[in-house]
Protein backbone atom coordinates (compact mmCIF):
# COMPACT_ATOMS: atom_id res chain seq x y z
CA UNK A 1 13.31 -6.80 55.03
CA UNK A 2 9.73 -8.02 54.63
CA UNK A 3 8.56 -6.02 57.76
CA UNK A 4 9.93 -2.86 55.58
CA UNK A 5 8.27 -3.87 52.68
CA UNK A 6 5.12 -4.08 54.14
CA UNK A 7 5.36 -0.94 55.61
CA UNK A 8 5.74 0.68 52.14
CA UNK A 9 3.51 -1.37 50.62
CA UNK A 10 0.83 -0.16 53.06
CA UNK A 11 2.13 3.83 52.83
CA UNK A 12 1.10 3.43 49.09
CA UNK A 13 -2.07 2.05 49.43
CA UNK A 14 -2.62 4.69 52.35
CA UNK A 15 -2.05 7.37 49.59
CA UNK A 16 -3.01 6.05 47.21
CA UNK A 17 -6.93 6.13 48.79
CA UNK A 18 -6.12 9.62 49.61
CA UNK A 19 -5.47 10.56 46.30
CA UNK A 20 -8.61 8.98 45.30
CA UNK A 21 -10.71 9.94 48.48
CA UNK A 22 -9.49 13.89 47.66
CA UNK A 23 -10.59 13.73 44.02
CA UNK A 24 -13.73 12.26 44.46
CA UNK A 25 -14.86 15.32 47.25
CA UNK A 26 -13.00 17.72 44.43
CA UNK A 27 -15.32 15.92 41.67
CA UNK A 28 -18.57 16.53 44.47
CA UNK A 29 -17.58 20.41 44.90
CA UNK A 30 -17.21 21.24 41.48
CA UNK A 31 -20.64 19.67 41.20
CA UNK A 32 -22.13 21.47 44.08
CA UNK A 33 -21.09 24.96 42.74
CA UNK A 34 -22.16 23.75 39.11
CA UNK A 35 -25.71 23.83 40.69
CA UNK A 36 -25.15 26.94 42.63
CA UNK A 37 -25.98 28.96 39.99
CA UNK A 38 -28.79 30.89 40.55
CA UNK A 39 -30.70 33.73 39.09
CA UNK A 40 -33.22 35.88 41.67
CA UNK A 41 -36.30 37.44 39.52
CA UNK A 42 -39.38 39.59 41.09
CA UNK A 43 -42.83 38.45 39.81
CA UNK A 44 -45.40 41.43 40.34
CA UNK A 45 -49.00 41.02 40.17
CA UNK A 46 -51.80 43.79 40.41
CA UNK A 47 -55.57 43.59 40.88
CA UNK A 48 -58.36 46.20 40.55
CA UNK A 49 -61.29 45.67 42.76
CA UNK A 50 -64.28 47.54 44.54
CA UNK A 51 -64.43 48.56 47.65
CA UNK A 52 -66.80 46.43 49.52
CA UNK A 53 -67.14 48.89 52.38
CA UNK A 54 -67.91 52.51 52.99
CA UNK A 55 -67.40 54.21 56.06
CA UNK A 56 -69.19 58.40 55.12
CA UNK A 57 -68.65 60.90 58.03
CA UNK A 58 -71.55 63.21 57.91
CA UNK A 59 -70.48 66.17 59.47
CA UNK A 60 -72.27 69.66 59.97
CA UNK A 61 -72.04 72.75 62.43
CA UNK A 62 -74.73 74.55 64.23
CA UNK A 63 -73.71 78.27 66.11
CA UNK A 64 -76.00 80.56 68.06
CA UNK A 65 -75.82 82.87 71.26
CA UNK A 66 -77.72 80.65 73.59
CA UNK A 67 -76.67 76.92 74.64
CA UNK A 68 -80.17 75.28 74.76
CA UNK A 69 -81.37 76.43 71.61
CA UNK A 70 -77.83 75.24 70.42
CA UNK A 71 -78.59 71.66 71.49
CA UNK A 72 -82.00 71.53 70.34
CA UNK A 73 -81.03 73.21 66.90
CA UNK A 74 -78.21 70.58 66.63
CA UNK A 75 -80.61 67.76 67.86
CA UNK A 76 -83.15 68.39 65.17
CA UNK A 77 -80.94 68.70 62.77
CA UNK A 78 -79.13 65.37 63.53
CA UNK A 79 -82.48 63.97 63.27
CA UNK A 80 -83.51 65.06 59.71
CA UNK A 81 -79.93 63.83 58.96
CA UNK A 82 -80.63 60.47 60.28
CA UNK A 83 -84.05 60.52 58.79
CA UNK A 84 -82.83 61.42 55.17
CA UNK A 85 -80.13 57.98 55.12
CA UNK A 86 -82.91 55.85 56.47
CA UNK A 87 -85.59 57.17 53.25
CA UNK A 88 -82.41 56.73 51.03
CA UNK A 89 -82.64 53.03 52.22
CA UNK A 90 -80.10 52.31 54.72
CA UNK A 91 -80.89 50.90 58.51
CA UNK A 92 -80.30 52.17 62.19
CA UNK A 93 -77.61 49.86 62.21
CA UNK A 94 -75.84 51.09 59.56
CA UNK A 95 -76.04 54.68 61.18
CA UNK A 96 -74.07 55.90 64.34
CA UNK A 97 -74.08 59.42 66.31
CA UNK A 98 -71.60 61.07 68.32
CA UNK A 99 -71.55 63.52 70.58
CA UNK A 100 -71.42 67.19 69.14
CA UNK A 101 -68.03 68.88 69.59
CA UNK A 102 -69.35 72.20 72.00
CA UNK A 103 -66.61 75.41 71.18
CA UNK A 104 -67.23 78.71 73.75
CA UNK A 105 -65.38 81.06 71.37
CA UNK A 106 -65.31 83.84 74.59
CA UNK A 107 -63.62 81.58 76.35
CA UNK A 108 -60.79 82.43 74.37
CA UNK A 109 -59.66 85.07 76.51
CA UNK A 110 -60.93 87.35 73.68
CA UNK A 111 -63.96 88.18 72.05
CA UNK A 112 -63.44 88.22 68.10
CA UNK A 113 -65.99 91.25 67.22
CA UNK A 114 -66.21 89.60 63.62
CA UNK A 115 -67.75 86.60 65.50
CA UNK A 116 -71.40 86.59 66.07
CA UNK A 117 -72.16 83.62 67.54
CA UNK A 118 -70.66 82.81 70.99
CA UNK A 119 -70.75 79.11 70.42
CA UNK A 120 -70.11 76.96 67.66
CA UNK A 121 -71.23 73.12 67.36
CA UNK A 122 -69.82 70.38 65.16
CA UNK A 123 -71.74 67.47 64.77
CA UNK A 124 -70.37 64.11 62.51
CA UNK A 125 -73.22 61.51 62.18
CA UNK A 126 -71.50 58.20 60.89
CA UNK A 127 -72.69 55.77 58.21
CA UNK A 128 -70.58 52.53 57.77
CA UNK A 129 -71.79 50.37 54.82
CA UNK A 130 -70.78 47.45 52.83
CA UNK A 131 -73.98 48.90 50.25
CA UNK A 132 -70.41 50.84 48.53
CA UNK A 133 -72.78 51.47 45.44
CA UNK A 134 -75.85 52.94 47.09
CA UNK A 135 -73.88 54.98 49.04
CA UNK A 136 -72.41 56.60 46.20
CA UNK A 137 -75.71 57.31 44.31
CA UNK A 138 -77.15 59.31 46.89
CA UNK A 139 -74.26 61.47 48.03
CA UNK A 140 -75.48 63.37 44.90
CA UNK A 141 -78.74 64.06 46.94
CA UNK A 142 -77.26 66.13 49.46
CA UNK A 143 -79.17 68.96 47.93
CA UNK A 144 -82.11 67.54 49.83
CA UNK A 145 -80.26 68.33 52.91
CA UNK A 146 -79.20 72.07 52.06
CA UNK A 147 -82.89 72.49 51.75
CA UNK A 148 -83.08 71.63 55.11
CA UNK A 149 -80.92 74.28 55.83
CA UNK A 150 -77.90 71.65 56.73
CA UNK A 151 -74.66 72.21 55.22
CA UNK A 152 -72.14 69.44 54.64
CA UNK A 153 -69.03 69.88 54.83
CA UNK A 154 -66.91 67.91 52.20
CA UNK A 155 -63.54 69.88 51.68
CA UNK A 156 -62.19 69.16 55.32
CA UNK A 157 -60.44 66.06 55.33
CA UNK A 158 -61.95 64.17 58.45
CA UNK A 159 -65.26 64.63 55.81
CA UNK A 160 -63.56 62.85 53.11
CA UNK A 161 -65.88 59.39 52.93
CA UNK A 162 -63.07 56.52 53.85
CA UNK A 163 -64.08 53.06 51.24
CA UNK A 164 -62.25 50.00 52.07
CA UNK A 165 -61.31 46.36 50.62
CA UNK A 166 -61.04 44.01 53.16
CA UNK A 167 -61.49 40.60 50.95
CA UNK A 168 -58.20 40.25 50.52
CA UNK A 169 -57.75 36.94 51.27
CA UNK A 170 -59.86 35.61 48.88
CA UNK A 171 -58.11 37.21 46.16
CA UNK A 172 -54.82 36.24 47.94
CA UNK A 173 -54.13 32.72 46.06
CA UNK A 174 -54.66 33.77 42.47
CA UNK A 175 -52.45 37.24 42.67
CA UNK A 176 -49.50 34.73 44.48
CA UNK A 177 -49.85 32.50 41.30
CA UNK A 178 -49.94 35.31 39.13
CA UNK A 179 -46.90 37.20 41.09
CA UNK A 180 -45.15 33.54 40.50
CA UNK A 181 -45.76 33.31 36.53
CA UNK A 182 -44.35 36.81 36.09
CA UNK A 183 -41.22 35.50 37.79
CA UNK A 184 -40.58 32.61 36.12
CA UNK A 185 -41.23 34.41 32.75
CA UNK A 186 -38.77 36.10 33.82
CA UNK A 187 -36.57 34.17 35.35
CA UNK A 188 -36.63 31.81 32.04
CA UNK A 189 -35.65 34.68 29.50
CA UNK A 190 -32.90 35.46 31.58
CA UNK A 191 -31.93 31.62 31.21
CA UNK A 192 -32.24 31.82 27.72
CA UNK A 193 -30.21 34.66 27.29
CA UNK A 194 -27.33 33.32 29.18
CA UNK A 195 -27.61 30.07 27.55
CA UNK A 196 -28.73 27.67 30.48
CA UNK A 197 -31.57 26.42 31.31
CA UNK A 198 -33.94 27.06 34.19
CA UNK A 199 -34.04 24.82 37.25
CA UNK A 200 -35.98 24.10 40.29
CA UNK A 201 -36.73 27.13 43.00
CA UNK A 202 -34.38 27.48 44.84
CA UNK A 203 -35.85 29.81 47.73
CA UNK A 204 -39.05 32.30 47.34
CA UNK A 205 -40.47 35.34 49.52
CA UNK A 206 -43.52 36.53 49.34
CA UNK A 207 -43.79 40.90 49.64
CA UNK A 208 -46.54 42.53 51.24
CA UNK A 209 -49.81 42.92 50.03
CA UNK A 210 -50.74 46.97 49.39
CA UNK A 211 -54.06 48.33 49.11
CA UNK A 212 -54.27 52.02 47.32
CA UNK A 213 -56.85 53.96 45.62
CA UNK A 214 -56.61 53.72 41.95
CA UNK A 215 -56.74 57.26 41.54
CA UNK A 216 -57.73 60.42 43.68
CA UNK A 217 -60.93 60.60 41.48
CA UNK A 218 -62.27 57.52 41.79
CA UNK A 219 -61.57 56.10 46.12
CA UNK A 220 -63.98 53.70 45.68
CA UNK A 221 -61.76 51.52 43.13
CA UNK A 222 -58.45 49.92 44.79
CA UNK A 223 -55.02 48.61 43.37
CA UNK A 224 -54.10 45.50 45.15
CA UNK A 225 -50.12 45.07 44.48
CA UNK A 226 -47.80 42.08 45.78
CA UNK A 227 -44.76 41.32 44.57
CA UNK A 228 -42.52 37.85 45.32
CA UNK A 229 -38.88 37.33 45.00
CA UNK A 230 -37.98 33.96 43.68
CA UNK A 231 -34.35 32.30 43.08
CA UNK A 232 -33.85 29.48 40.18
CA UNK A 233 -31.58 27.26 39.65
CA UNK A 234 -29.32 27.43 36.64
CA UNK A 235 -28.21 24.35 34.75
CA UNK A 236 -25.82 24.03 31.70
């Protein structure tokens, strides 16, 4: 009789710290989820800067009938190239020279009798700067070489001059923070609206940084863009 008492006794107890066990972890999950709630917000931030470097593709062509007077038209007229960036004030260094691009147009298989000049050469002398301003100021001087009976050529696209921003990382920091602010502005109207308030982060990404010209017009300013995915907490 007191064995089977006992025994009952100690079933109850047994469920009873079930019971309590159960709500307890029910108590805990409802909690959990109650902080679950999250809201995920994008945060952009954009920068206009100048490019700090220049990289100008001078490039010209040179045709006659007769291959040594070719090179030593081309030759001379690489030189007064070279000699008009160095009196506009920029160094050897900052000037490079390839080897001209030689075209035998009869070797073809036809002979084009529009075409007076059997060969044709194309010639791209190089400046890479990070002087973005001076280089700008005298590309308006290329008169001086048309005098010199050197033609540019600007409407092909390998002419197009190429300017670059590659300081990114010290811009970096401050467009994160920025990109980060935007969020959480919005992030916290969003809690407002819904009646909650905001909470600690729960995760964040950062996007890639992009690097574009501002507009076709004007290469030599860039839009630095980043955006960064955030997701808040939500709490009652």
């Amino acid at each position: 009789m007191h064995k089977s008492f006992a025994t009952i006794l100690l079933g109850l107890f047994i469920c009873g710290g079930l019971y309590l066990l159960g709500n307890s972890l029910g108590n805990s999950l409802v909690t959990m989820r109650a902080m679950e709630r999250t809201v995920t917000v994008k945060g952009l931030a954009e920068l206009e800067v100048d490019a700090d470097t220049a990289i100008w593709p001078i490039r010209f062509t040179e045709v006659d009938n007769d291959l040594n007077s070719l090179y030593k038209n081309v030759q001379a007229k690489s030189d007064k190239v070279v000699a008009f960036l160095i009196k506009q004030g920029f160094t050897n260094e900052e000037i490079s020279s390839s080897l001209p691009s030689i075209q035998d147009r009869q070797a073809q298989g036809y002979v084009d009798p529009n075409v007076r000049y059997r060969y044709a050469a194309q010639v791209t002398i190089s400046l890479y700067t990070k002087r973005v301003e001076l280089l700008l100021s005298i590309q308006r001087n290329l008169l001086d070489l048309a005098k010199e009976g050197i033609v540019i050529s600007s409407q092909d696209y390998n002419s197009r001059t190429e300017f670059l921003f590659t300081q990114l990382n010290s811009i970096k920091p401050k467009m994160v923070q920025s990109a980060t602010e935007n969020a959480r502005q919005t992030a916290e109207k969003f809690a407002i609206d819904s009646q909650s308030k905001l909470g600690k982060i729960k995760s964040a990404s950062q996007g890639q940084f992009t690097i574009n010209d501002r507009d076709s017009n004007t290469p030599n300013i860039k839009k630095v863009r980043v955006v960064s995915t955030l997701t808040y907490y939500l709490n009652d």
